[in-house]
Protein backbone atom coordinates (compact mmCIF):
# COMPACT_ATOMS: atom_id res chain seq x y z
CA UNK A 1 39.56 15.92 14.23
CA UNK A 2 36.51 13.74 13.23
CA UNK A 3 33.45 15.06 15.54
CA UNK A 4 31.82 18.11 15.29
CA UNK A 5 30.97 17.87 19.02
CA UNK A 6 31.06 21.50 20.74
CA UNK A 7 32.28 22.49 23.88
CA UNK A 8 34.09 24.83 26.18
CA UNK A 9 37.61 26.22 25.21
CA UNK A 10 39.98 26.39 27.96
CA UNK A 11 42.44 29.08 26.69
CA UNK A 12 46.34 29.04 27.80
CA UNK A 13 46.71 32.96 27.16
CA UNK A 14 42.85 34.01 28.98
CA UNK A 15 44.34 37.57 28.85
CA UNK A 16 43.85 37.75 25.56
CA UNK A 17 40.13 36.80 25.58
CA UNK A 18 37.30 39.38 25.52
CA UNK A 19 34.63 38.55 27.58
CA UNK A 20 33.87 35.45 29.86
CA UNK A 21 36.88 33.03 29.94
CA UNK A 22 34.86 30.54 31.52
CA UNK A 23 31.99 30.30 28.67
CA UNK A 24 34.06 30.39 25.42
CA UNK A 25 31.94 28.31 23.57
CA UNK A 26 32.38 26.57 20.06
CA UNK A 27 30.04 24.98 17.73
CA UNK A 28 32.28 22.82 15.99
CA UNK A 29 36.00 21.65 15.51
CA UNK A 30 36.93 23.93 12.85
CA UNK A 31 35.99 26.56 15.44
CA UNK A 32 37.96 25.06 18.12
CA UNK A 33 41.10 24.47 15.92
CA UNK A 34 40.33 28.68 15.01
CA UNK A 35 40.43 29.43 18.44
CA UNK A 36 43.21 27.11 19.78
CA UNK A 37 45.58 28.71 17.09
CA UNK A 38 44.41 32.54 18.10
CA UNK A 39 45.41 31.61 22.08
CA UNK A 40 48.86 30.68 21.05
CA UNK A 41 49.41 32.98 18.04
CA UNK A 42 51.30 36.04 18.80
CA UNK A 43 50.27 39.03 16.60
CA UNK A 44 46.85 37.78 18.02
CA UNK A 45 46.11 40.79 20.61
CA UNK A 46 42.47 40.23 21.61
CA UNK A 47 39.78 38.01 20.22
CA UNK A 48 36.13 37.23 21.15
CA UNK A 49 33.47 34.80 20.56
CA UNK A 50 30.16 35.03 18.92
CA UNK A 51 30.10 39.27 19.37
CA UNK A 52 27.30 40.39 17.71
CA UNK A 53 24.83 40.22 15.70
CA UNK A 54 24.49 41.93 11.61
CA UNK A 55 21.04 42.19 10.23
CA UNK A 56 20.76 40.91 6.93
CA UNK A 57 18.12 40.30 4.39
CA UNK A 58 17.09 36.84 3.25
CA UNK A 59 15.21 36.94 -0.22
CA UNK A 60 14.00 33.81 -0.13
CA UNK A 61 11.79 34.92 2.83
CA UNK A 62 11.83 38.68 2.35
CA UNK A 63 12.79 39.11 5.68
CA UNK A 64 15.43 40.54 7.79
CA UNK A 65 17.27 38.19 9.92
CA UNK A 66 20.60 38.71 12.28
CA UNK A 67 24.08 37.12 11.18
CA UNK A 68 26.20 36.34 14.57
CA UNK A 69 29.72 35.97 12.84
CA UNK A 70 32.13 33.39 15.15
CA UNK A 71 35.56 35.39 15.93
CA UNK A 72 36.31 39.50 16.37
CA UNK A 73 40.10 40.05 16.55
CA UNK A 74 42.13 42.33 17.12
CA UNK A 75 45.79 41.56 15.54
CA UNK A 76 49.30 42.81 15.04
CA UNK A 77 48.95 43.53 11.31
CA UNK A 78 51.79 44.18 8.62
CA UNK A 79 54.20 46.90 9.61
CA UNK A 80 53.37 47.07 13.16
CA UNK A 81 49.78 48.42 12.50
CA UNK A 82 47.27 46.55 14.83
CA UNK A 83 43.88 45.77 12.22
CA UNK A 84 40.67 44.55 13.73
CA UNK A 85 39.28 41.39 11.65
CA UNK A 86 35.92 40.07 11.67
CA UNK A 87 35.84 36.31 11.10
CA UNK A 88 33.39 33.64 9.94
CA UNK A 89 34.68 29.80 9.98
CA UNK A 90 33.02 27.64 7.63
CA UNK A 91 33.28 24.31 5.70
CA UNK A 92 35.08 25.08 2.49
CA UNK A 93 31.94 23.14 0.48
CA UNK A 94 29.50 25.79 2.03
CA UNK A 95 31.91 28.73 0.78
CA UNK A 96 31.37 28.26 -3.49
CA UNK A 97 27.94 27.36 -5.09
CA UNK A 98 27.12 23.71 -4.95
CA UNK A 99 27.99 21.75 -8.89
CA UNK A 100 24.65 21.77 -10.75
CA UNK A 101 23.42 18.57 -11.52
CA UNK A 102 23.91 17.15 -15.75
CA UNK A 103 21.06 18.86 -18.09
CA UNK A 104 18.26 16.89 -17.90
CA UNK A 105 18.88 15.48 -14.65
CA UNK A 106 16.60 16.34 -11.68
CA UNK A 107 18.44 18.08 -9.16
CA UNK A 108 18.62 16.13 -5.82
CA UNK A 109 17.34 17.28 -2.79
CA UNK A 110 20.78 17.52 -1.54
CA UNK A 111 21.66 20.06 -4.36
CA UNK A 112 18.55 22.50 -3.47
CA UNK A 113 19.52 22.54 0.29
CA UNK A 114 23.48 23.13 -0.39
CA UNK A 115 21.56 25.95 -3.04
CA UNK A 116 19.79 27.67 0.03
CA UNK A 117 22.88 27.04 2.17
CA UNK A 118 25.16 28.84 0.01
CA UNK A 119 23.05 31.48 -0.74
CA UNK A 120 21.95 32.06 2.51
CA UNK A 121 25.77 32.40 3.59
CA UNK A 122 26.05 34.58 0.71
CA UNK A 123 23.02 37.15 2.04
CA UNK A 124 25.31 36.99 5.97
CA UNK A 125 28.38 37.38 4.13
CA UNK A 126 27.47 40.41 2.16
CA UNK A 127 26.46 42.41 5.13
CA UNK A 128 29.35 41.53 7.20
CA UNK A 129 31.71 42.71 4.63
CA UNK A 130 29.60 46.36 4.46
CA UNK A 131 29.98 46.24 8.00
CA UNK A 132 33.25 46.03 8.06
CA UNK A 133 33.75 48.64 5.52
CA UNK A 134 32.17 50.51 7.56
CA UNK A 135 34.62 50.20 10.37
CA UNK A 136 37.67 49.87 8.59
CA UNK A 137 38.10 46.25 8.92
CA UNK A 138 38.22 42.71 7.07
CA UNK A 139 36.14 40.38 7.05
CA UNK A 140 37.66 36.82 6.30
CA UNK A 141 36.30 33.56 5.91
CA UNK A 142 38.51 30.52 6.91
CA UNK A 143 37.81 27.27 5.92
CA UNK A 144 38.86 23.96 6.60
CA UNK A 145 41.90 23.71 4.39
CA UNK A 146 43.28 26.85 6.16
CA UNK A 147 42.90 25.15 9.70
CA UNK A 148 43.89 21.55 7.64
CA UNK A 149 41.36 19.93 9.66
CA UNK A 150 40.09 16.88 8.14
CA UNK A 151 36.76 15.10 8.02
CA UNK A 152 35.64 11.89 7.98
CA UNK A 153 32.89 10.18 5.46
């Protein structure tokens, strides 16, 4: 899985999709591999695209902004108990602070926008897990080396 290209998902199980069936739309392959995996899993009871939207506040800007997190599910948890888990999909890299360049070296302009990236992730990711607090749900970020999808240089 080397392109990022998105698409349309075509699901096997469309029962279990909330929402349209025919637009199930992802940005990337990490998102496609996420939702090719819920279609076939079993303890995977519902799930849905892109289903809202969680303001959060950006301090960089001082502004409030809205977070659309990827996947809602709804799953057969431990012990029979069904759980309801919101999910973001991400990079691994974008999930931990980018490595600070050597004292004394400038920082490159790749390190300041990995800097805003993570810490603008961090701002969404905050407010999705007090939303789910709220609700009694998890939030969970999956990576890349959960859905072992590899990229290419």
């Amino acid at each position: 899985m080397h392109s990022s290209k998105p698409g349309f998902f075509h699901p096997l199980n469309p029962q279990k999709y909330v929402g349209d069936v025919k637009n199930i739309y992802y940005r990337s392959q990490l998102e496609l591999k996420l939702l090719m995996w819920l279609d076939r899993h079993p303890h995977i009871l519902k799930y849905s695209v892109e289903p809202f939207q969680i303001p959060y506040f950006w301090e960089t800007d001082r502004r409030w902004h809205n977070y659309t997190p990827d996947v809602l599910v709804k799953q057969m948890g431990i012990g029979g108990k069904e759980e309801v888990v919101l999910i973001e999909v991400k990079p691994d890299k974008q999930t931990r602070p980018p490595k600070r360049p050597p004292a004394g070296k400038k920082p490159s302009k790749n390190f300041l926008t990995e800097t805003v990236t993570w810490r603008k992730n961090n701002a969404k990711w905050k407010a999705a897990q007090a939303y789910c607090e709220q609700r009694n749900w998890r939030f969970q970020i999956i990576t890349d080396k959960e859905l072992n999808v590899r990229y290419s240089k």
